[in-house]
Protein backbone atom coordinates (compact mmCIF):
# COMPACT_ATOMS: atom_id res chain seq x y z
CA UNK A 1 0.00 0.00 0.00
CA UNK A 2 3.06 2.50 0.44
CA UNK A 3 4.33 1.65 -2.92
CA UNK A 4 0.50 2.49 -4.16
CA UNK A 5 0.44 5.76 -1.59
CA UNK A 6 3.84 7.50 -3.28
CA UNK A 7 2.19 8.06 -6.32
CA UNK A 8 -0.61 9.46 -5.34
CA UNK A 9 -0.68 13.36 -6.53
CA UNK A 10 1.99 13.01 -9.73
CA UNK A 11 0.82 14.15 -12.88
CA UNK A 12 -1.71 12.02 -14.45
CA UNK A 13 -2.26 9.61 -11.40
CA UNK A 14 -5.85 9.14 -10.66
CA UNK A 15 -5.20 7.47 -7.35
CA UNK A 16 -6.34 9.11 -4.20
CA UNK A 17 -6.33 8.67 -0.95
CA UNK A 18 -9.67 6.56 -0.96
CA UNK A 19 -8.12 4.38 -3.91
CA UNK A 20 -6.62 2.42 -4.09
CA UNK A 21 -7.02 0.79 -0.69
CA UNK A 22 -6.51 -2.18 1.97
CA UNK A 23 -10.01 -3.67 1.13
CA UNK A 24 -9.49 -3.56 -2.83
CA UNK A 25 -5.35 -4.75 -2.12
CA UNK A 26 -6.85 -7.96 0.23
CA UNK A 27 -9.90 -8.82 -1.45
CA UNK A 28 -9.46 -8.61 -5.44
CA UNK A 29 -5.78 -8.74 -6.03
CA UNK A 30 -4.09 -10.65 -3.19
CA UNK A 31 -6.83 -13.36 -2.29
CA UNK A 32 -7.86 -15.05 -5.85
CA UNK A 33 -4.32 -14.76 -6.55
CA UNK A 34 -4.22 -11.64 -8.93
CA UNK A 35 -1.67 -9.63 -7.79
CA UNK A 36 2.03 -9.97 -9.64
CA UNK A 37 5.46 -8.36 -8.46
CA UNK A 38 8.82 -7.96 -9.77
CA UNK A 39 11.24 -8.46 -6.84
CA UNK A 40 14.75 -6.92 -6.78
CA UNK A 41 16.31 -9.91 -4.61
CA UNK A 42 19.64 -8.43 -5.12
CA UNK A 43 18.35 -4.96 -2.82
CA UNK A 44 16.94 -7.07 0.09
CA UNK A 45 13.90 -8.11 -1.90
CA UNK A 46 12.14 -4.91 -3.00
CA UNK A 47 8.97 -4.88 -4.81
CA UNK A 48 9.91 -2.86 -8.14
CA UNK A 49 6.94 -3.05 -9.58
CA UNK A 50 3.17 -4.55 -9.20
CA UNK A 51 0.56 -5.82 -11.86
CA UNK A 52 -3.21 -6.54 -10.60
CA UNK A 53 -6.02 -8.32 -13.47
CA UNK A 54 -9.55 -8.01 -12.69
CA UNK A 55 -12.93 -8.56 -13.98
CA UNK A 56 -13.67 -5.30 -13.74
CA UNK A 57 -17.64 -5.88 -14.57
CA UNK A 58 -18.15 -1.72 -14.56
CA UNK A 59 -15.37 -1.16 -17.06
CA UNK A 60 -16.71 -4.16 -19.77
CA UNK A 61 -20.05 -2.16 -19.60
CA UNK A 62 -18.38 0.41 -21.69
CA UNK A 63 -19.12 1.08 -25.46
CA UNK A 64 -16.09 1.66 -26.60
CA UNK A 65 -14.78 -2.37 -26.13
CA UNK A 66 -15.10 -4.70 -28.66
CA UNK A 67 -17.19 -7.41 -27.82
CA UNK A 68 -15.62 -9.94 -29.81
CA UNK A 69 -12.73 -9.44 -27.45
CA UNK A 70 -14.31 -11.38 -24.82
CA UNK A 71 -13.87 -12.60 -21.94
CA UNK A 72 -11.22 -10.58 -21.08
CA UNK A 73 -9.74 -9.42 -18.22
CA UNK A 74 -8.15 -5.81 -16.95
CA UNK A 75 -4.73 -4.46 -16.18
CA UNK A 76 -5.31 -2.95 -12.72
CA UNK A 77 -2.98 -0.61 -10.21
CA UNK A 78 0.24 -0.83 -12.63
CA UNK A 79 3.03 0.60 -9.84
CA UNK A 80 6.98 0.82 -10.62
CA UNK A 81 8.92 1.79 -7.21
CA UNK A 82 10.42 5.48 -7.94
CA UNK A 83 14.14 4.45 -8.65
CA UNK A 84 13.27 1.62 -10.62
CA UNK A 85 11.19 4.12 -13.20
CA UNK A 86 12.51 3.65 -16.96
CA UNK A 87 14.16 0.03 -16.91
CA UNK A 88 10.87 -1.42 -18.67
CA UNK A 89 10.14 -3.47 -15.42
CA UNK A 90 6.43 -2.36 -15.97
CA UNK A 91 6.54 -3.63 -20.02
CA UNK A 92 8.46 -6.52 -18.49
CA UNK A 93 5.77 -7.36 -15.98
CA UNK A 94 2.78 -7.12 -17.90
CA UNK A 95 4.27 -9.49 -20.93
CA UNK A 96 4.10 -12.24 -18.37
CA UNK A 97 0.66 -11.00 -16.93
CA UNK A 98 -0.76 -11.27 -20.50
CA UNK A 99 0.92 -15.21 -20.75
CA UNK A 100 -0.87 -15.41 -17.57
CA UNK A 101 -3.98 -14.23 -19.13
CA UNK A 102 -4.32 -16.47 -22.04
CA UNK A 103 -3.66 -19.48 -19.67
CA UNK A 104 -6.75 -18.56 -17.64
CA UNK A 105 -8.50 -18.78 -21.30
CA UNK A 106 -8.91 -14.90 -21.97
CA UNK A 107 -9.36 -13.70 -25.57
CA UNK A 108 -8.47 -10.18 -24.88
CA UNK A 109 -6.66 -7.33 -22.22
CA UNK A 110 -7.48 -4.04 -21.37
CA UNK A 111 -6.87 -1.37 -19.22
CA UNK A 112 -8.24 2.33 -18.78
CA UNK A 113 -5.22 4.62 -18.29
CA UNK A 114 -5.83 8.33 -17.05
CA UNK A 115 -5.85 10.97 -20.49
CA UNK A 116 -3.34 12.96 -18.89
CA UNK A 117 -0.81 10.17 -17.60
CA UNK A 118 1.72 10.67 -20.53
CA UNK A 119 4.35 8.40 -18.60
CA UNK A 120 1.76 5.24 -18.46
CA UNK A 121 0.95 5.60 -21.99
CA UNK A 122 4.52 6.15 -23.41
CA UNK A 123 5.17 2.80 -21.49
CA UNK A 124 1.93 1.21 -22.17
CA UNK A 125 2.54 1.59 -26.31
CA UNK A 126 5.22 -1.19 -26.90
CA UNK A 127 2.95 -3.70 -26.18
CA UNK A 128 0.79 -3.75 -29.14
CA UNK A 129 -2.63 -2.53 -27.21
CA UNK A 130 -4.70 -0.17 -29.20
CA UNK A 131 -6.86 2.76 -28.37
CA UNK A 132 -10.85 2.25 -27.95
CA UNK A 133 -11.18 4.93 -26.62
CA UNK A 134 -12.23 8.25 -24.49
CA UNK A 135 -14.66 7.68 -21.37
CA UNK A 136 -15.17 9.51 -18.12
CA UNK A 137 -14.94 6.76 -15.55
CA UNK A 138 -15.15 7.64 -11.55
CA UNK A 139 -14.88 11.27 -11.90
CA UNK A 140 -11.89 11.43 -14.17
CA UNK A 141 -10.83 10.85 -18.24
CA UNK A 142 -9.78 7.81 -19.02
CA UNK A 143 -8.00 6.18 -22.59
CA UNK A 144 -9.27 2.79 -23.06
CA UNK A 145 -6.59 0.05 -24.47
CA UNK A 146 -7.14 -3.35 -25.56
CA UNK A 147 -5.22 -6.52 -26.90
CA UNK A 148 -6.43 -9.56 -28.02
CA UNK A 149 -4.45 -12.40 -26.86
């Protein structure tokens, strides 16, 4: 959660103080085993960087998804430690994540990254997602991305 709570306020983080939280960290990422870190053993086993997939049942209500992409799950609460920022651990992470994906017999991956985050997106376009696009999600603007696997 401390990893989560020192982004909170940079430019283009939609994370607040309310999310995300202990109840969402316990309940939908840790429990039914969705939660994935990178783990620098070689600095006394620091988390570098966390992954979460969900069903995110709100999000697939959108109109911008194709439905052909389906089921499908979502890149969640995509974290890289500060000092560990531009190494591709994030890109690195979520290539295994999508493995992961097709194993559990998705067709497709998406995420909704904040319009302004710049620094997600930049890392976020290697990967071969495309835009669906534009929706206002929880108070705030959101770019759609999807992959079929």
């Amino acid at each position: 959660m401390a990893l989560y709570a020192s982004h909170i306020g940079e430019e283009g983080v939609t994370w607040n103080e309310h999310y995300p939280n202990e109840e969402i960290f316990e309940e939908e990422d840790v429990k039914p085993g969705n939660l994935f870190c990178l783990i620098d053993e070689e600095n006394g086993n620091v988390i570098a960087a966390t992954v979460s997939i969900e069903d995110d049942t709100e999000a697939n209500k959108m109109p911008i998804w194709n439905r052909e992409n389906e089921p499908c799950l979502h890149f969640a609460r995509v974290c890289v430690r500060h000092g560990y920022e531009g190494r591709g651990l994030a890109r690195q992470l979520i290539n295994h994540v999508l493995e992961e994906m097709k194993r559990r017999g998705m067709r497709a991956a998406r995420y909704l990254v904040g319009r302004d985050n710049l620094r997600a997106q930049a890392a976020y376009r290697p990967l071969g997602f495309t835009c669906a696009g534009e929706i206002h999600f929880y108070e705030e603007d959101y770019l759609g991305f999807e992959k079929p696997l």
